[in-house]
Protein backbone atom coordinates (compact mmCIF):
# COMPACT_ATOMS: atom_id res chain seq x y z
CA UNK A 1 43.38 156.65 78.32
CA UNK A 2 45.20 154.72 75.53
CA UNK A 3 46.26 151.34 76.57
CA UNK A 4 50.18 150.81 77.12
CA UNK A 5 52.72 148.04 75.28
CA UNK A 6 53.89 145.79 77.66
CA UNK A 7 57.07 146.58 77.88
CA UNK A 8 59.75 143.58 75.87
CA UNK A 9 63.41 143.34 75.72
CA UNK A 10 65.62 146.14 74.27
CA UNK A 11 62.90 149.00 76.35
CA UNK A 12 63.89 151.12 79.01
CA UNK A 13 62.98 150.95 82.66
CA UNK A 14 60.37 153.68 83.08
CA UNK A 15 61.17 156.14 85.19
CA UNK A 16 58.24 155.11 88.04
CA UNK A 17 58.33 156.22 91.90
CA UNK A 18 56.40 153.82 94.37
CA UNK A 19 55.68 153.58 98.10
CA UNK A 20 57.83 151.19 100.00
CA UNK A 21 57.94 150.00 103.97
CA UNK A 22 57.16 152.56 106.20
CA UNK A 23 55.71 154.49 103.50
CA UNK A 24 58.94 155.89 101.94
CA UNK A 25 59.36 156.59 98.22
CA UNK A 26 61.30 154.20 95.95
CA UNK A 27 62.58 155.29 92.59
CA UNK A 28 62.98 152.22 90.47
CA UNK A 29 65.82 153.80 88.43
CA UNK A 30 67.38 154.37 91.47
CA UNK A 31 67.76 150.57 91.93
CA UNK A 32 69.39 149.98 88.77
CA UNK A 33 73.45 150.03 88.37
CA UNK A 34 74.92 147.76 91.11
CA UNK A 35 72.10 144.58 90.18
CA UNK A 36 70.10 143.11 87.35
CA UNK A 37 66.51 143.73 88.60
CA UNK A 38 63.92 141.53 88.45
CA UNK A 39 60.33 143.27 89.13
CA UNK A 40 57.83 141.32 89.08
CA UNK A 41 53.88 142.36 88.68
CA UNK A 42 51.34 140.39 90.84
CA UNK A 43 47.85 140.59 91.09
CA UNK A 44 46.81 140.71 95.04
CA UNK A 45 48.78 139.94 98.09
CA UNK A 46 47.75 136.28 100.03
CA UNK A 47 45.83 135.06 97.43
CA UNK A 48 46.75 132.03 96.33
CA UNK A 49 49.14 132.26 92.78
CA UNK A 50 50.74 135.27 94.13
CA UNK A 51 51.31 132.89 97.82
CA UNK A 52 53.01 130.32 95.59
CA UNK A 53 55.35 132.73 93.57
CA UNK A 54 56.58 134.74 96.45
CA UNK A 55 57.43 131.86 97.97
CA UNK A 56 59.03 130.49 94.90
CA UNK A 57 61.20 133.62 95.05
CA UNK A 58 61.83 133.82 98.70
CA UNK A 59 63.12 129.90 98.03
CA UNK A 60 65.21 131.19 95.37
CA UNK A 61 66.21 134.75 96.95
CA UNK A 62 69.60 133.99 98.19
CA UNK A 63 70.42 132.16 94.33
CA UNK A 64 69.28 135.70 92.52
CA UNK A 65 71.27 137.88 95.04
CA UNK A 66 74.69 135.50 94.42
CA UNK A 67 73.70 135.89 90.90
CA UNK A 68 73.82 139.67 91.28
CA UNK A 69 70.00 140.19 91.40
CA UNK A 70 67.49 141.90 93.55
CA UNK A 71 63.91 141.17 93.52
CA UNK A 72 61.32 143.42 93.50
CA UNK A 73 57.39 142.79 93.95
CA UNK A 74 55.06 145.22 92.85
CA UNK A 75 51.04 144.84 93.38
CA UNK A 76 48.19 147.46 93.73
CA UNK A 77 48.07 146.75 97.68
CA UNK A 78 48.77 149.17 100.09
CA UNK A 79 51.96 149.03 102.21
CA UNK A 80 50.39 147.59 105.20
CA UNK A 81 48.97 144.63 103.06
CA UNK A 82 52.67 144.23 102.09
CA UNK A 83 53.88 144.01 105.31
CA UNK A 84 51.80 141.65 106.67
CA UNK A 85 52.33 139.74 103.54
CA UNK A 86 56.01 140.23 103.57
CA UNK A 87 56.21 138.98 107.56
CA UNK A 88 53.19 136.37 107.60
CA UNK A 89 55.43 134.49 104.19
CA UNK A 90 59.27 135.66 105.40
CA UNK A 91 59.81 137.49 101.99
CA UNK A 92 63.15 138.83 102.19
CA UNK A 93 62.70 140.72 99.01
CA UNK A 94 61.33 144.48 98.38
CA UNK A 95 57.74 145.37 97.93
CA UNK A 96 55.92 147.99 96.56
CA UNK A 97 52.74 149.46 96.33
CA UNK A 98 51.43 150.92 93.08
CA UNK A 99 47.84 151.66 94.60
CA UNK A 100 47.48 154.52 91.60
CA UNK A 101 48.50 151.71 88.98
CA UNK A 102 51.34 154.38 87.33
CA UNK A 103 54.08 151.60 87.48
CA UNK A 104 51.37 148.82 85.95
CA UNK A 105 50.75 151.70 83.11
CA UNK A 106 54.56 152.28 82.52
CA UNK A 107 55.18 148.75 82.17
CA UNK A 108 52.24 148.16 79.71
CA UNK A 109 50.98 145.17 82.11
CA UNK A 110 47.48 144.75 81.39
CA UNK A 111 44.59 142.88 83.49
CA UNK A 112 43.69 139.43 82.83
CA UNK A 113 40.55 136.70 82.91
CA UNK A 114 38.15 139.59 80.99
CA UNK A 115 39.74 142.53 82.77
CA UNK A 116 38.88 141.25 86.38
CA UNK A 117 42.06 140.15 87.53
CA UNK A 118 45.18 142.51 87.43
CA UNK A 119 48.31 140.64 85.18
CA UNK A 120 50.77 138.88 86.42
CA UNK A 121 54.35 139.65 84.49
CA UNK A 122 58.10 139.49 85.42
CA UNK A 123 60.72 141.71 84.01
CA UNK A 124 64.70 140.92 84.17
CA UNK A 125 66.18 144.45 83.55
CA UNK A 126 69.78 144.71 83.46
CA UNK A 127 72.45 147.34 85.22
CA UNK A 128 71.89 149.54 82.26
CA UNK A 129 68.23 149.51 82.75
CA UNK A 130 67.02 147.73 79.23
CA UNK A 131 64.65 145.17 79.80
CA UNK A 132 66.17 141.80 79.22
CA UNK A 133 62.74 139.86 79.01
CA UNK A 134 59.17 139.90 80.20
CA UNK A 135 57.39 137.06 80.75
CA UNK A 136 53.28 137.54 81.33
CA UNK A 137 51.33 134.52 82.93
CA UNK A 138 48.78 134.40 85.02
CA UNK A 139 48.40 130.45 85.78
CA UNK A 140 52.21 129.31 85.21
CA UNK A 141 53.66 131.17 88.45
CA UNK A 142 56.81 128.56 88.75
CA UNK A 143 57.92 129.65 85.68
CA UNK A 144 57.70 133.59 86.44
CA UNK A 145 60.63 132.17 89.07
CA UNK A 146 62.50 129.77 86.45
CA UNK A 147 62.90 131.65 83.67
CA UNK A 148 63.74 134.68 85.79
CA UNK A 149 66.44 132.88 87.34
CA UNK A 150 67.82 131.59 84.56
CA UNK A 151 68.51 134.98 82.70
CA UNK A 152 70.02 136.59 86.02
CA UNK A 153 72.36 133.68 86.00
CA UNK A 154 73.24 133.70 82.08
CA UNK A 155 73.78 137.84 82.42
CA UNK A 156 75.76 137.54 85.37
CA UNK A 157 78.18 134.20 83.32
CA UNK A 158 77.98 136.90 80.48
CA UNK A 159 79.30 139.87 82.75
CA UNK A 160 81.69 137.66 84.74
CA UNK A 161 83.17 136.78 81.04
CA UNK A 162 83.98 140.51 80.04
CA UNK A 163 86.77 142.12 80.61
């Protein structure tokens, strides 16, 4: 199996259906339109990076949905592990599980530390569905959150400013 691009600005949203809360499907294209998305790959839910950015995003949340954002995790857990996740951290945001790793192949997001550890990458898509930026680090977690932000908020000036 031939190793996917990670997916940079200007690319499509691929076309990927997950498994959300109480196990329903969730077409990511289906999200795009009304919000700039920002999906964001993590390695394992409860471990300790992926603690600190979910909670960097749930701190955030309610700046990225004024901006006209919605946040979307995405991990190789199963649903259950989500929930518990989701409820033990008060995540207000969506996640999904990719337990096949189809949505981690779309994307092109790779695994890290010699292949051990799945990546850890955040996508701003906009309400066309082009990918606005990507931004792969495993160590620098803040700064999945940061950056992210900061692109939601410069689309949404830039939409606000057209007529």
């Amino acid at each position: 199996m031939a190793k996917n691009k990670l997916l940079k600005q200007g690319d499509v949203l691929p076309d990927v259906t997950l498994t959300g809360a109480g196990n329903q499907p969730v077409r990511l294209k289906d999200l795009v339109g009304q919000k700039v998305l920002v999906v964001y790959f993590y390695p394992r839910d409860d471990s300790p990076g992926c603690t600190v950015q979910a909670c960097g995003l749930r701190d955030q949340y309610e700046d990225f949905v004024a901006a006209g954002a919605e946040v979307v995790g995405i991990s190789g857990d199963s649903v259950a592990s989500h929930q518990g996740f989701a409820a033990k951290h008060r995540l207000p945001f969506v996640l999904l599980s990719d337990e096949k790793g189809q949505a981690r192949e779309a994307f092109g997001v790779g695994a890290s530390f010699l292949g051990m550890l799945p990546g850890r990458v955040t996508f701003v898509v906009d309400r066309q569905g082009i990918v606005q930026d990507s931004f792969e680090s495993q160590l620098r977690v803040g700064e999945h959150v940061r950056r992210a932000l900061e692109l939601v908020r410069s689309l949404a000036s830039k939409s606000a400013a057209s007529p």
